[in-house]
Protein backbone atom coordinates (compact mmCIF):
# COMPACT_ATOMS: atom_id res chain seq x y z
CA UNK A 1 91.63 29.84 216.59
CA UNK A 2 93.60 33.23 216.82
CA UNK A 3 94.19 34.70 213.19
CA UNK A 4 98.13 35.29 212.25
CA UNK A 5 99.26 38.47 212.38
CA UNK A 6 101.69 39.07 209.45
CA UNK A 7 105.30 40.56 209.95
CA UNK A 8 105.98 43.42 208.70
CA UNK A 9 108.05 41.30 206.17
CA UNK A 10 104.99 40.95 204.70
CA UNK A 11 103.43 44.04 205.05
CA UNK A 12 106.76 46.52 204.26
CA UNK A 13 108.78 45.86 200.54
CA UNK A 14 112.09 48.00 199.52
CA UNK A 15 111.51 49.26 196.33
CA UNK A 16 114.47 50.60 194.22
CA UNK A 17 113.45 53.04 191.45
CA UNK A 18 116.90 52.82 189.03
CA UNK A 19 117.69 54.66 185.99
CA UNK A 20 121.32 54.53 184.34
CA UNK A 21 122.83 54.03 187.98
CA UNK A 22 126.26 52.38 187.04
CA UNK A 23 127.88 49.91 188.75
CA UNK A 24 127.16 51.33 192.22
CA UNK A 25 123.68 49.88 191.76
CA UNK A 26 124.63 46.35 192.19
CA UNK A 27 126.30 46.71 196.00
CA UNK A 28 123.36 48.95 196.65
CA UNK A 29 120.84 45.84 196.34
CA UNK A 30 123.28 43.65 197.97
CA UNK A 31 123.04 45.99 200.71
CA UNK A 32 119.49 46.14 200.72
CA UNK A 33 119.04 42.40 200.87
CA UNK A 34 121.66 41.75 203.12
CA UNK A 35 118.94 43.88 205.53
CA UNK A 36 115.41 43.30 204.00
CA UNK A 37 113.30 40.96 202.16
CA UNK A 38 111.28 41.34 199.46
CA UNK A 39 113.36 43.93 197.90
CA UNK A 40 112.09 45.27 194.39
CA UNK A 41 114.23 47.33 191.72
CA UNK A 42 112.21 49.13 188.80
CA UNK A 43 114.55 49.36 186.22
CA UNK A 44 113.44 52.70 184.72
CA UNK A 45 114.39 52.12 181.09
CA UNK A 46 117.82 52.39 181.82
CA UNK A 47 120.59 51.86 178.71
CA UNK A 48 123.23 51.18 180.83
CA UNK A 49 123.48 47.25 180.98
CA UNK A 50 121.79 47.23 184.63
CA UNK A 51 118.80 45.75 183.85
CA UNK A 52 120.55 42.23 182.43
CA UNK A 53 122.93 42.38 185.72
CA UNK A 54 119.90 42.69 188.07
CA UNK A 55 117.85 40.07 186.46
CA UNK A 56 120.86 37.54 186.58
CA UNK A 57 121.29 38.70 190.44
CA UNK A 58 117.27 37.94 190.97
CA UNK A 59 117.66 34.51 189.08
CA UNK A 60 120.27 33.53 192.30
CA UNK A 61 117.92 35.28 194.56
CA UNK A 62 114.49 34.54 195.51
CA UNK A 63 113.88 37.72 197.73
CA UNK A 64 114.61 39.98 194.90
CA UNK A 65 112.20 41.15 192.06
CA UNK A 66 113.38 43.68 188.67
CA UNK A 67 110.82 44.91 187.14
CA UNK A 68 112.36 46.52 183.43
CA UNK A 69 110.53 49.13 182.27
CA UNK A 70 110.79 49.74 178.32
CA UNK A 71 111.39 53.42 178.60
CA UNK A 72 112.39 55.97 180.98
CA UNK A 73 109.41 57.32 182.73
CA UNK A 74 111.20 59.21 185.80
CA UNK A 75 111.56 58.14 188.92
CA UNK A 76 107.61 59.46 190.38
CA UNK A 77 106.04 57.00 187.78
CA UNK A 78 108.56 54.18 188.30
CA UNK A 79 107.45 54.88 192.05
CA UNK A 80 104.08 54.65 191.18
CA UNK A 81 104.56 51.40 189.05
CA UNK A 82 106.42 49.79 191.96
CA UNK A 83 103.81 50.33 194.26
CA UNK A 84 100.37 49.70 192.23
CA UNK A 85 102.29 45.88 191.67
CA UNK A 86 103.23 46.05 195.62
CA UNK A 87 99.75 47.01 196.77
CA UNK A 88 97.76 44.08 194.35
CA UNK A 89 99.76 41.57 196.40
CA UNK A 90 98.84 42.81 199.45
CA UNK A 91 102.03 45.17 200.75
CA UNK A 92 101.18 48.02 202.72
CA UNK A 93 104.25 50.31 203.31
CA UNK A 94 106.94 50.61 200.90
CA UNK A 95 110.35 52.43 201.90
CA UNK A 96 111.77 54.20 198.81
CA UNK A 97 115.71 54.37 198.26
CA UNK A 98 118.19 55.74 195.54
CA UNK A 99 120.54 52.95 193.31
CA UNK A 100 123.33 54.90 193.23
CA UNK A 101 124.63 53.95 196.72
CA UNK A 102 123.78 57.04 198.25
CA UNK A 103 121.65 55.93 200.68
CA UNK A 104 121.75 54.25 204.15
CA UNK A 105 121.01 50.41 203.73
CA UNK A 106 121.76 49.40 206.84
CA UNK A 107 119.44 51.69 208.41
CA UNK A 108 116.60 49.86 206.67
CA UNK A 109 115.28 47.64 209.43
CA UNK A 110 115.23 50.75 211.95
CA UNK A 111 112.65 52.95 209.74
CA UNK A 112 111.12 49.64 208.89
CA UNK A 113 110.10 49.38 212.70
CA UNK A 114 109.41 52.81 213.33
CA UNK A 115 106.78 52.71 210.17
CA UNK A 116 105.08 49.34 211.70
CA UNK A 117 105.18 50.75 215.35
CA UNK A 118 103.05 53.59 213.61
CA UNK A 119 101.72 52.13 210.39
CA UNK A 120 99.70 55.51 209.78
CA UNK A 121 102.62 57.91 209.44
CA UNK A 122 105.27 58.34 206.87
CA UNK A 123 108.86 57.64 208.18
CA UNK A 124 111.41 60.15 206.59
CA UNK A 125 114.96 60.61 206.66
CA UNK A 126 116.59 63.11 207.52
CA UNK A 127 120.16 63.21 206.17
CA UNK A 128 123.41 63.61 207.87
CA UNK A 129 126.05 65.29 205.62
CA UNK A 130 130.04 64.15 205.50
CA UNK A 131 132.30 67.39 205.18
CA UNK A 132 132.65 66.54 202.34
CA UNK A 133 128.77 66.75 200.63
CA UNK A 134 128.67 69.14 197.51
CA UNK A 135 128.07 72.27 199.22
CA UNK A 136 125.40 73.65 196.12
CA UNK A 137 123.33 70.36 196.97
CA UNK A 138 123.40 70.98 200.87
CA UNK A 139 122.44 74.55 200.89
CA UNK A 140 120.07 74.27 197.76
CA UNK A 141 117.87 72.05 199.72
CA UNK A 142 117.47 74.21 202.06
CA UNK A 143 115.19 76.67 199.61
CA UNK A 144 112.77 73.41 198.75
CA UNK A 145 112.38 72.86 202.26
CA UNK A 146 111.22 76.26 203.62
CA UNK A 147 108.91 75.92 201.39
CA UNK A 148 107.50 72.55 202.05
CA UNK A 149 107.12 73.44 205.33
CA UNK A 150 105.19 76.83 204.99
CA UNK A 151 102.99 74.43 201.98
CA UNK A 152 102.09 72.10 205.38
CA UNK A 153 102.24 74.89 207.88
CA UNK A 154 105.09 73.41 209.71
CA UNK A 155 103.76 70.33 209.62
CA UNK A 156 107.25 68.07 210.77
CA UNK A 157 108.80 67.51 207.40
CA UNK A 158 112.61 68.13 208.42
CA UNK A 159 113.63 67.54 205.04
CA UNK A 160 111.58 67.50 201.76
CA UNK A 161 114.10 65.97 199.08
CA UNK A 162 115.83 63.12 200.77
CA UNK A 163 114.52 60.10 199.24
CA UNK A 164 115.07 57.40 202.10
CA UNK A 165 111.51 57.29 203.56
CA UNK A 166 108.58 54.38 204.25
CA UNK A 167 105.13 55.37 203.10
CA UNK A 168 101.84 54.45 203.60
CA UNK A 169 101.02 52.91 199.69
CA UNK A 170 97.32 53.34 200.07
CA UNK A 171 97.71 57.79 200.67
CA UNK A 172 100.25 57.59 198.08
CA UNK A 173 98.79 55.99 195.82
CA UNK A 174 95.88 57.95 195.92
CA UNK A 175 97.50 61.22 195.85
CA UNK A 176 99.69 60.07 192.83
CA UNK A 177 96.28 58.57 190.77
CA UNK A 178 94.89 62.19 191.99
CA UNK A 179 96.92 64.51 189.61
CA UNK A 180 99.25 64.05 187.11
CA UNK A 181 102.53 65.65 188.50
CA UNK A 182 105.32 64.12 190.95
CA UNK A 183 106.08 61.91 188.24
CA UNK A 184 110.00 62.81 187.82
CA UNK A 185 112.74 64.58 190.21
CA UNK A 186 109.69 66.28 191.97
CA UNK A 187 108.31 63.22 193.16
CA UNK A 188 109.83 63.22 196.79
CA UNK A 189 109.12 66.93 197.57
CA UNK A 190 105.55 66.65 196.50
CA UNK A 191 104.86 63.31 197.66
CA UNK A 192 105.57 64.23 201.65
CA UNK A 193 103.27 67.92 200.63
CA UNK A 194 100.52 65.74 199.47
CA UNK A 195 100.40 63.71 202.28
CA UNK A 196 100.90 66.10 204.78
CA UNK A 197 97.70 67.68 203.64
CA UNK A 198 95.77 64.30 203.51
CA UNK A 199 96.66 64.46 207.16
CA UNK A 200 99.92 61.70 207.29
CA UNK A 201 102.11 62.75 209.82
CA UNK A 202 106.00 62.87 209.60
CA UNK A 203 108.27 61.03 211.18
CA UNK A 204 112.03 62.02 211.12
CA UNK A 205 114.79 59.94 211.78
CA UNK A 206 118.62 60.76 210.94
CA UNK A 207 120.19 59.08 208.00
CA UNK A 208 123.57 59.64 206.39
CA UNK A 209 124.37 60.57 203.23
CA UNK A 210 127.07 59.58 200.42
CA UNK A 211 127.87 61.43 197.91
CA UNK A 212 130.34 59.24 195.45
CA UNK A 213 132.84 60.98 193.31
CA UNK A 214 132.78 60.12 189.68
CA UNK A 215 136.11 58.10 190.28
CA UNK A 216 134.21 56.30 192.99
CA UNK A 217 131.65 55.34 190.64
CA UNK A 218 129.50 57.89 191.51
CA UNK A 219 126.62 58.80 188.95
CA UNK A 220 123.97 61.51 189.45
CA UNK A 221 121.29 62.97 186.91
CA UNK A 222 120.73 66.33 189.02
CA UNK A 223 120.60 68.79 186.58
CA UNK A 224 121.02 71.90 188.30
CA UNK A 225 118.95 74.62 185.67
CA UNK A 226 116.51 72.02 184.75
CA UNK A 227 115.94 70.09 187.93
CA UNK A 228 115.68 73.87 189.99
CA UNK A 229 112.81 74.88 187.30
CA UNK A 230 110.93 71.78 187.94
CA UNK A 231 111.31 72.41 191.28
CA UNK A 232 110.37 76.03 191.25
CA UNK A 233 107.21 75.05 189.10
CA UNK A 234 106.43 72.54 191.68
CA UNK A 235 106.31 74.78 194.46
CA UNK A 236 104.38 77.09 192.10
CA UNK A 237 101.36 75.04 192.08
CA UNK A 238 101.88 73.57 195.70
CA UNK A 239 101.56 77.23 197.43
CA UNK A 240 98.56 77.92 195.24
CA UNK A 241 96.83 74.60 196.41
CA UNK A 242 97.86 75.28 200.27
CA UNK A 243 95.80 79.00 199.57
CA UNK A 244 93.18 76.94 198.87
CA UNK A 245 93.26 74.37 201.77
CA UNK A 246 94.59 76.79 204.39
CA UNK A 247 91.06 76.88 206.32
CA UNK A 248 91.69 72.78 206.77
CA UNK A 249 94.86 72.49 207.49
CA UNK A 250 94.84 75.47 210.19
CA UNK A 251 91.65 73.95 211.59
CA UNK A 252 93.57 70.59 212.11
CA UNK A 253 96.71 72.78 213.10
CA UNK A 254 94.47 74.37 216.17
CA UNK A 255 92.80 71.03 216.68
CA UNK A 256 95.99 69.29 217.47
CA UNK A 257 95.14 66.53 215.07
């Protein structure tokens, strides 16, 4: 008898981290089903009402899971917490995305392939601006990712912040369980660092972007001062642990591996 291979249905969840997201949240999911199943929101302690409008949405909808958590935690642990559940019933590859509509859900099933065609790498997106993308967020992006890339030595990440991506759970998880940081918004850049160095390779595939005005419903928690410090502090203690695996990763650099 031939053992079943599962589908990558079964291997590969969407999982939703959502914190205050407003009413964009709701059309995100339905986009997200209307292209994958399971799809999982972790309700990040919002106060916004979102929680009790996702859970009745899951009630009509078997392929969707909420999971409330009682406070906000920021969106690295809510990660985390998504995939710990996700990997103890057997899921392998999660792809991350934001609630706030911002990302492309119809572009789910294409990084969903390219992650089982090759399950070892992490597939990352790599945004495509409209004219009319807040030009601060575009350019300031730019800094994180010059050094992300010197913190991998030019490993393939084309972009270190965008947050619509399929990882590997088992690397992730054991880079987040290894150290107590990437926790809030430095989750993404430090997530695709760390797992550079374990030795996951990129993959980068184009993805638009949306950025709603508040009048569109539009909701975002950047904080430029206090999200740039955390940033800067991030990037801090990344460059001093590349120092001290430079020997490795320029070995596997000159190895080709």
């Amino acid at each position: 008898m031939t053992a079943s291979v599962p589908s990558v249905h079964q291997t590969h969840l969407v999982l939703i981290p959502s914190y205050n997201p407003g009413p964009k949240v709701y059309d995100t999911v339905r986009s997200a089903r209307a292209q994958w199943t399971p799809v999982w929101v972790v309700v990040d302690g919002s106060t916004d009402d979102s929680a009790a409008g996702l859970q009745a949405m899951a009630a009509q909808d078997e392929g969707l899971r909420v999971i409330v958590l009682p406070q906000n935690v920021g969106k690295g642990s809510a990660v985390l917490h998504g995939i710990d559940l996700a990997a103890a019933q057997g899921f392998t590859h999660v792809l991350t995305m934001d609630s706030d509509g911002q990302h492309p859900a119809h572009l789910i099933p294409q990084f969903m392939a390219a992650s089982s065609a090759q399950p070892g790498t992490m597939v990352l997106g790599m945004p495509v601006f409209a004219a009319d993308a807040p030009r601060i967020r575009v350019n300031g992006r730019k800094v994180s990712n010059v050094w992300a890339n010197l913190e991998t030595l030019w490993a393939g990440i084309g972009d270190s912040l965008f947050g619509f991506r399929v990882y590997p759970i088992a690397p992730l998880q054991r880079v987040m369980h290894g150290n107590r940081w990437m926790r809030r918004f430095d989750f993404d850049p430090e997530a695709v660092v760390r797992m550079c160095w374990l030795g996951v390779k990129p993959i980068n595939l184009p993805a638009t972007v949306k950025y709603f005005r508040p009048d569109e419903g539009g909701v975002s928690h950047f904080n430029y001062l206090r999200d740039n410090v955390l940033l800067t502090w991030m990037h801090s203690r990344l460059f001093f642990g590349f120092v001290l695996r430079l020997p490795l990763l320029l070995a596997r650099r000159l190895g080709g591996k």
